[in-house]
Protein backbone atom coordinates (compact mmCIF):
# COMPACT_ATOMS: atom_id res chain seq x y z
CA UNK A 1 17.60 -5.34 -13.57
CA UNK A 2 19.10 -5.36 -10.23
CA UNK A 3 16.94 -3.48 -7.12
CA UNK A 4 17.94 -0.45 -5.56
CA UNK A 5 16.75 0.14 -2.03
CA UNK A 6 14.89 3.94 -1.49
CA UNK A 7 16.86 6.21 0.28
CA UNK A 8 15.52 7.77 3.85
CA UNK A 9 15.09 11.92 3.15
CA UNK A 10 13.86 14.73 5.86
CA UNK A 11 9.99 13.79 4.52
CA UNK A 12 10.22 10.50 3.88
CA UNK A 13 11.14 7.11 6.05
CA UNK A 14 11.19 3.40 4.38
CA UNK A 15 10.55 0.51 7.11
CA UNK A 16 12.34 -2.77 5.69
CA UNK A 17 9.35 -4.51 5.25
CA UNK A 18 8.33 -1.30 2.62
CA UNK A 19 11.73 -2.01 1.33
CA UNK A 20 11.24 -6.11 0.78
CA UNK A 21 7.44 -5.60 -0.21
CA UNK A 22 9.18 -3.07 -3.20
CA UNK A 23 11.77 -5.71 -4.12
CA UNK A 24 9.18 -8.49 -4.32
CA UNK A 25 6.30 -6.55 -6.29
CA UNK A 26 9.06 -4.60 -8.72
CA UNK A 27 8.08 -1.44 -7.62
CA UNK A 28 10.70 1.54 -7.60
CA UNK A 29 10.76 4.65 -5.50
CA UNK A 30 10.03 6.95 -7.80
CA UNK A 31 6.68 5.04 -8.93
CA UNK A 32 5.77 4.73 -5.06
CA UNK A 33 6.62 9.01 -4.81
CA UNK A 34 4.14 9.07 -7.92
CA UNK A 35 1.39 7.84 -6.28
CA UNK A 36 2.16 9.47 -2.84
CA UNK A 37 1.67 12.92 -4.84
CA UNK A 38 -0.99 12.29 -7.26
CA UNK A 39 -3.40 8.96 -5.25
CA UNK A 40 -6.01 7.83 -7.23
CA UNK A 41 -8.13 7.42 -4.28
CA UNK A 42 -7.34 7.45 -0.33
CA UNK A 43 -8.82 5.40 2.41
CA UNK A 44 -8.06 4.82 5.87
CA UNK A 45 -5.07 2.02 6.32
CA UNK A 46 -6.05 -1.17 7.81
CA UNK A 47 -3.72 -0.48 10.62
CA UNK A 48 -4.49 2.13 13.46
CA UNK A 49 -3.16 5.64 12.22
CA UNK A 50 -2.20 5.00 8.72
CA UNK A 51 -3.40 5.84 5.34
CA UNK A 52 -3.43 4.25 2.30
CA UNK A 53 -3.40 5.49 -1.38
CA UNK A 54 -4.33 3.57 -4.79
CA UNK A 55 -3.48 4.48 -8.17
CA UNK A 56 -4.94 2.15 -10.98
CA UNK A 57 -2.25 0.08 -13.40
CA UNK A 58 -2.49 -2.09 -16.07
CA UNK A 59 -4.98 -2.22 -19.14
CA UNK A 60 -8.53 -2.61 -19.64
CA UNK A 61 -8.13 -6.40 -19.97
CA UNK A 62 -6.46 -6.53 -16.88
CA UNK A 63 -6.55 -4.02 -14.29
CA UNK A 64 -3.98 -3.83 -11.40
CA UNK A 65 -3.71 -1.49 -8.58
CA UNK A 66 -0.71 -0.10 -6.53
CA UNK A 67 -1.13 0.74 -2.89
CA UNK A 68 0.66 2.10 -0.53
CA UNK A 69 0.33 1.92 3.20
CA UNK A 70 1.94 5.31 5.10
CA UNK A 71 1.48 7.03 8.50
CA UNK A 72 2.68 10.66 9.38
CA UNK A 73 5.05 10.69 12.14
CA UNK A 74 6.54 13.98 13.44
CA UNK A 75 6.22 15.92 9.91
CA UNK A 76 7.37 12.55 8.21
CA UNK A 77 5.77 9.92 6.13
CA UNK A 78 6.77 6.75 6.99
CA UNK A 79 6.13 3.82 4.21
CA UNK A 80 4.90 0.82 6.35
CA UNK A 81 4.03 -1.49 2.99
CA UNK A 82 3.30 -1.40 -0.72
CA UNK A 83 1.54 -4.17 -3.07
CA UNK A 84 0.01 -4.87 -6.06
CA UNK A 85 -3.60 -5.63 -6.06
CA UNK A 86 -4.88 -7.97 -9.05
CA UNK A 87 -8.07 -6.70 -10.53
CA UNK A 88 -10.14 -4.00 -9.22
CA UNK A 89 -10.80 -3.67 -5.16
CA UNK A 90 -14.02 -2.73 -3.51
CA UNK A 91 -14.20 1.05 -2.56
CA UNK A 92 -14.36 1.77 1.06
CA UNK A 93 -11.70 -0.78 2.57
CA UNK A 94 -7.92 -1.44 1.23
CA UNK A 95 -7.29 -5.13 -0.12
CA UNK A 96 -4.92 -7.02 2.51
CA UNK A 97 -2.37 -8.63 1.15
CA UNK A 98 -1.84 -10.97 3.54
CA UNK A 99 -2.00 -14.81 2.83
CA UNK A 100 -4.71 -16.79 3.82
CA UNK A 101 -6.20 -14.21 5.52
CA UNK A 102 -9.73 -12.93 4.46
CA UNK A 103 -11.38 -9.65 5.31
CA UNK A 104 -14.44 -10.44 7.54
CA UNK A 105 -17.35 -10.75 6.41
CA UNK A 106 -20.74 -8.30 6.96
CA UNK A 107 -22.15 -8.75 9.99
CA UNK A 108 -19.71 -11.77 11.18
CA UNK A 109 -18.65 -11.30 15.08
CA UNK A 110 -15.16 -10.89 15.45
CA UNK A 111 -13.85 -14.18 17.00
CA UNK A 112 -11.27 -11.46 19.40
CA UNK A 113 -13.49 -10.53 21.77
């Protein structure tokens, strides 16, 4: 099945990267607008300013989440990123889904001082 790219509206904004991160974990607008609506559970975005929201895929045997990554800009929400997270993440931070990069560990000093 060939991708189709979200649209922009009056409330919502898709960056490019949202866009490629869609094409690349097969997720489709409407699925993403689900979970805006109805989050499974919310959490403060790794970025400064940004939220992100979790809704729980999958099957027993293996659990997968979808997350979203959004910040409100002038009565807007603009979708930085979206992935799929294998398994089921710890509450209180959002998985990174970055490669090769590893959340710090507790009470590690930050090497960007």
């Amino acid at each position: 099945m060939q991708f189709k790219p979200p649209k922009n509206t009056r409330e919502i904004y898709w960056t490019k990267h949202a866009k490629e991160k869609m094409k690349f974990y097969n997720l489709s607008e409407k699925r993403l607008k689900k979970l805006l609506l109805y989050p499974e559970r919310q959490e403060l975005g790794i970025a400064p300013g940004t939220i992100a929201v979790m809704q729980t895929v999958g099957s027993k045997k293996r659990p997968t989440e979808i997350w979203l990554m959004y910040q409100n800009v002038k009565g807007k929400k603009k979708i930085i990123t979206a992935w799929r997270y294998p398994g089921k993440s710890p509450i209180g931070q959002p998985p990174i889904d970055i490669p090769g990069v590893r959340p710090p560990e507790e009470g590690a000093e930050s090497p960007h001082k």
